[in-house]
C-alpha atoms as a PDB file:
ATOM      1  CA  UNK A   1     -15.346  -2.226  20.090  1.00  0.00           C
ATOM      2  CA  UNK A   2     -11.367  -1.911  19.265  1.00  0.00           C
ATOM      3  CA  UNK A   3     -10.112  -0.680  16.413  1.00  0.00           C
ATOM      4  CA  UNK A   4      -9.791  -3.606  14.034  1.00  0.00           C
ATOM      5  CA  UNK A   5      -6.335  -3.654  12.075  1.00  0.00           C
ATOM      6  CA  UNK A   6      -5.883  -5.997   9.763  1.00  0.00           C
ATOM      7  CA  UNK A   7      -3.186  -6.196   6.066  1.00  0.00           C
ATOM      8  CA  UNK A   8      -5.578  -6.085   3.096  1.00  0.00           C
ATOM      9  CA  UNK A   9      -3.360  -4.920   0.199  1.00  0.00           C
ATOM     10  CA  UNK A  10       0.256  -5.056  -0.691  1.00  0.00           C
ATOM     11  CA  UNK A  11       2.294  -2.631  -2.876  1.00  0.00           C
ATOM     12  CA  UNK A  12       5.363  -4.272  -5.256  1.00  0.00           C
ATOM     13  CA  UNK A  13       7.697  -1.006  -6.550  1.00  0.00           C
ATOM     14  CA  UNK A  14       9.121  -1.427 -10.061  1.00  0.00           C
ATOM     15  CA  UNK A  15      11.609   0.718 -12.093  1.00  0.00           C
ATOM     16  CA  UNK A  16      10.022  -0.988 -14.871  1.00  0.00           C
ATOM     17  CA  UNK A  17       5.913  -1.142 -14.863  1.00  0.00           C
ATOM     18  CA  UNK A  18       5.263  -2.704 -17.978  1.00  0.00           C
ATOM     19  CA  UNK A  19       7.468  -5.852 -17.945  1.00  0.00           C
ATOM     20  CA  UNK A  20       6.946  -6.338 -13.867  1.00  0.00           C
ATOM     21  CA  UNK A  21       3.089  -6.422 -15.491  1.00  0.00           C
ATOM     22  CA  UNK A  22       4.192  -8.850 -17.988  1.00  0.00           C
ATOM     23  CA  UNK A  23       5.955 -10.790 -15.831  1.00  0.00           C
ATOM     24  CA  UNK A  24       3.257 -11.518 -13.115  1.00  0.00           C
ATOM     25  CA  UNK A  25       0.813 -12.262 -15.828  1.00  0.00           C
ATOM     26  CA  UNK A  26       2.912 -14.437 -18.068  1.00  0.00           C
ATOM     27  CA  UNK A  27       4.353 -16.522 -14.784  1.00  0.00           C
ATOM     28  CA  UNK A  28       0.732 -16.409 -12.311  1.00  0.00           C
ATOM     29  CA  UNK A  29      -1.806 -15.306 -14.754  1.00  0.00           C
ATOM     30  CA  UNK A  30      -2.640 -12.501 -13.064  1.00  0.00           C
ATOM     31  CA  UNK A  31      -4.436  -9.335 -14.568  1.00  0.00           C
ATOM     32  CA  UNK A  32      -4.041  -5.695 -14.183  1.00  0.00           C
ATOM     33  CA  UNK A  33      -6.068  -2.363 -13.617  1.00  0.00           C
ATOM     34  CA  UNK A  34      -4.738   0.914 -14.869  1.00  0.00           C
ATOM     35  CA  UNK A  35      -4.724   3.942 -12.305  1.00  0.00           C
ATOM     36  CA  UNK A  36      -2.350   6.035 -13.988  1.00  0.00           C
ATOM     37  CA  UNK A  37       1.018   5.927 -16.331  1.00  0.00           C
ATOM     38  CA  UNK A  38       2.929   4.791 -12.891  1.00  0.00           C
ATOM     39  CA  UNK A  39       0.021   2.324 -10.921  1.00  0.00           C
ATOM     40  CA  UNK A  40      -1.390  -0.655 -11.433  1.00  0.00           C
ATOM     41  CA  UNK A  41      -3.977  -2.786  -9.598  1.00  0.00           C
ATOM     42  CA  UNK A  42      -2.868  -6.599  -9.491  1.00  0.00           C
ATOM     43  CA  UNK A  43      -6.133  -8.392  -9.837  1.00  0.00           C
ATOM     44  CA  UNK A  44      -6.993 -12.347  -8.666  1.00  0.00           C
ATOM     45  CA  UNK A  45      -3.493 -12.519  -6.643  1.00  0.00           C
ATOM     46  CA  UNK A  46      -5.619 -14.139  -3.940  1.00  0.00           C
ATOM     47  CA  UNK A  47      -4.571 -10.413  -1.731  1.00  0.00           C
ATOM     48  CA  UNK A  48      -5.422  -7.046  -3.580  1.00  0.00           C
ATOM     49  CA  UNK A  49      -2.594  -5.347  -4.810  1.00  0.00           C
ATOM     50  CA  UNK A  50      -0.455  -2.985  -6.963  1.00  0.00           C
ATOM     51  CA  UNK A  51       2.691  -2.350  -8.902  1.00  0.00           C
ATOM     52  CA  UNK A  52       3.999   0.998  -8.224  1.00  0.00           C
ATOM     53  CA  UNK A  53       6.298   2.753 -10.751  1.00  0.00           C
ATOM     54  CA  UNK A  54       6.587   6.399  -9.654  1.00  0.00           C
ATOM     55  CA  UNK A  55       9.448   8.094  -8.919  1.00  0.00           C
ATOM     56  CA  UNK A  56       8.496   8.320  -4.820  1.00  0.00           C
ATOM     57  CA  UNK A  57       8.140   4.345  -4.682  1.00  0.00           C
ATOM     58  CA  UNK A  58       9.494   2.508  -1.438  1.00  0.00           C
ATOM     59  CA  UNK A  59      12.362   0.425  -2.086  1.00  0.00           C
ATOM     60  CA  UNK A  60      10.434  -2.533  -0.735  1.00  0.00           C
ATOM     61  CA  UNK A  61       7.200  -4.281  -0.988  1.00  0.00           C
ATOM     62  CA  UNK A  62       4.884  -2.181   0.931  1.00  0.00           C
ATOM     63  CA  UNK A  63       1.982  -4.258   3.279  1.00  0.00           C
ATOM     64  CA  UNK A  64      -0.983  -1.792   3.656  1.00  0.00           C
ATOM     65  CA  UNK A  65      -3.182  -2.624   6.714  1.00  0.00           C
ATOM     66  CA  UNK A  66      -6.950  -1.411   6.804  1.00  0.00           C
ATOM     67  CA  UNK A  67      -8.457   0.749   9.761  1.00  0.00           C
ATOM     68  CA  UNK A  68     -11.675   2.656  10.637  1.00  0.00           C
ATOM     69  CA  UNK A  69     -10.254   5.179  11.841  1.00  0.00           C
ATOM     70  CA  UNK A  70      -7.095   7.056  10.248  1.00  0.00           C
ATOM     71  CA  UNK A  71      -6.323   9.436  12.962  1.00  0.00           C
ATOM     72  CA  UNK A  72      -6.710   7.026  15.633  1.00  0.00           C
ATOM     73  CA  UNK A  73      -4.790   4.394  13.747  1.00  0.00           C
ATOM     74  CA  UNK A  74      -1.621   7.098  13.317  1.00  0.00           C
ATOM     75  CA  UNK A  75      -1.749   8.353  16.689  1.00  0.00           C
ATOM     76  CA  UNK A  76      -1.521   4.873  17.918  1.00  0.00           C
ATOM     77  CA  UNK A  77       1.304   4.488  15.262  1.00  0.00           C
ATOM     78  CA  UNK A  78       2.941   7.249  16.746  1.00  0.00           C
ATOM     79  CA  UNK A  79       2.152   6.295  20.678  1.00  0.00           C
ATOM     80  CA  UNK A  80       3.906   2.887  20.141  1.00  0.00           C
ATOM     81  CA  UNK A  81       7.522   4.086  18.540  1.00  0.00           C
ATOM     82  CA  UNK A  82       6.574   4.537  14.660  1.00  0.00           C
ATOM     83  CA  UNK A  83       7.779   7.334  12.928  1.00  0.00           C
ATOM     84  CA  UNK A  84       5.545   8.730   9.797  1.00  0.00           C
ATOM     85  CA  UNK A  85       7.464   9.043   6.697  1.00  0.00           C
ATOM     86  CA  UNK A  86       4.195   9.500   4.155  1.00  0.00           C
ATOM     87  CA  UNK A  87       1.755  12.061   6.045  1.00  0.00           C
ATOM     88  CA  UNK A  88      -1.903  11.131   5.090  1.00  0.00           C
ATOM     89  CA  UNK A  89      -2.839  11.415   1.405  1.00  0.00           C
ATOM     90  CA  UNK A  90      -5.865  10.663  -0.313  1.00  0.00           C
ATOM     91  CA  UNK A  91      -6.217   8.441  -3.139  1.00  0.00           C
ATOM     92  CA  UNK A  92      -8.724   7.225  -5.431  1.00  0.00           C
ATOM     93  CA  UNK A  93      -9.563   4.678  -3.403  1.00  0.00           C
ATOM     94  CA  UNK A  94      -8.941   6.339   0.031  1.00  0.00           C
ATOM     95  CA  UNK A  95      -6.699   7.927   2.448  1.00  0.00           C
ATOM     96  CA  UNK A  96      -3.689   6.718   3.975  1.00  0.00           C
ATOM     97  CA  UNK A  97      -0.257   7.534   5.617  1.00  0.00           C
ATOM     98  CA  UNK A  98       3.238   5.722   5.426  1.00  0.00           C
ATOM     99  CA  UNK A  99       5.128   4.999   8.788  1.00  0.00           C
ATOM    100  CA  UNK A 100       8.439   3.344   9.688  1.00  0.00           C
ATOM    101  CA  UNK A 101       8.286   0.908  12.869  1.00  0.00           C
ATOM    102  CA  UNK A 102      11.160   0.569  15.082  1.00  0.00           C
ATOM    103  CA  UNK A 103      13.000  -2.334  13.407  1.00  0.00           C
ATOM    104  CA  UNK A 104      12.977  -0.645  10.031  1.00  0.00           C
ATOM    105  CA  UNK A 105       9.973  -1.742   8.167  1.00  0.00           C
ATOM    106  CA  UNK A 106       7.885   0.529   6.045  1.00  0.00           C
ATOM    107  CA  UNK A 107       4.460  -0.063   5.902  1.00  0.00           C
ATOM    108  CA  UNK A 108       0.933   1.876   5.479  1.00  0.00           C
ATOM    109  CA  UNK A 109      -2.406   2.442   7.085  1.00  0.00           C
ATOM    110  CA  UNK A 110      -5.202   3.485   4.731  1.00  0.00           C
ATOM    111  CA  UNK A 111      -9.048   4.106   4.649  1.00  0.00           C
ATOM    112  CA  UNK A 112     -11.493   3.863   2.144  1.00  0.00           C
ATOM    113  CA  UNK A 113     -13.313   6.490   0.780  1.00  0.00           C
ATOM    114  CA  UNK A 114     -17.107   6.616   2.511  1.00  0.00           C
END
């Protein structure tokens, strides 16, 4: 069977975590999950998500798609004209590497943890 890509989780940077937090709550109700002084999980946005604060945030909204396979999923990155700009990283949910695609976007491919 192919690999099965499909966007499961998207990534909102902030210079300022707290009031971003306070701001999607107050306006959509929406609640939060600590993973650190510079992460939060966005809960019931309808997609799973996060507000990143750290000083290596992308300058956009980052879609991360889920894979299978995380080596097969960045060579076919690769094969097709992406260039990596994260190499894979583990974190506590998973693994995952950062790529541009030929028109400019940045976006992610991640696995969970087994």
């Amino acid at each position: 069977m192919p690999q099965s890509y499909k966007i499961d989780y998207i990534e909102f940077p902030s210079s300022d975590g707290p009031n971003t937090r306070r701001f999607l709550g107050d306006a959509f109700g929406w609640g939060f999950t600590g993973y650190g002084p510079d992460y939060n999980g966005i809960n019931d946005a309808g997609i799973d998500g996060g507000i990143d604060s750290s000083d290596g945030r992308p300058r956009a909204p980052l879609a991360v798609i889920r894979t299978e396979d995380l080596e097969l999923a960045e060579r076919e990155v690769v094969a097709a004209g992406g260039v990596i700009t994260t190499p894979a990283f583990d974190f506590p949910g998973g693994r995952r590497f950062h790529f541009r695609e030929p028109g400019g976007v940045e976006l992610a491919v991640w696995i969970e943890k087994a």
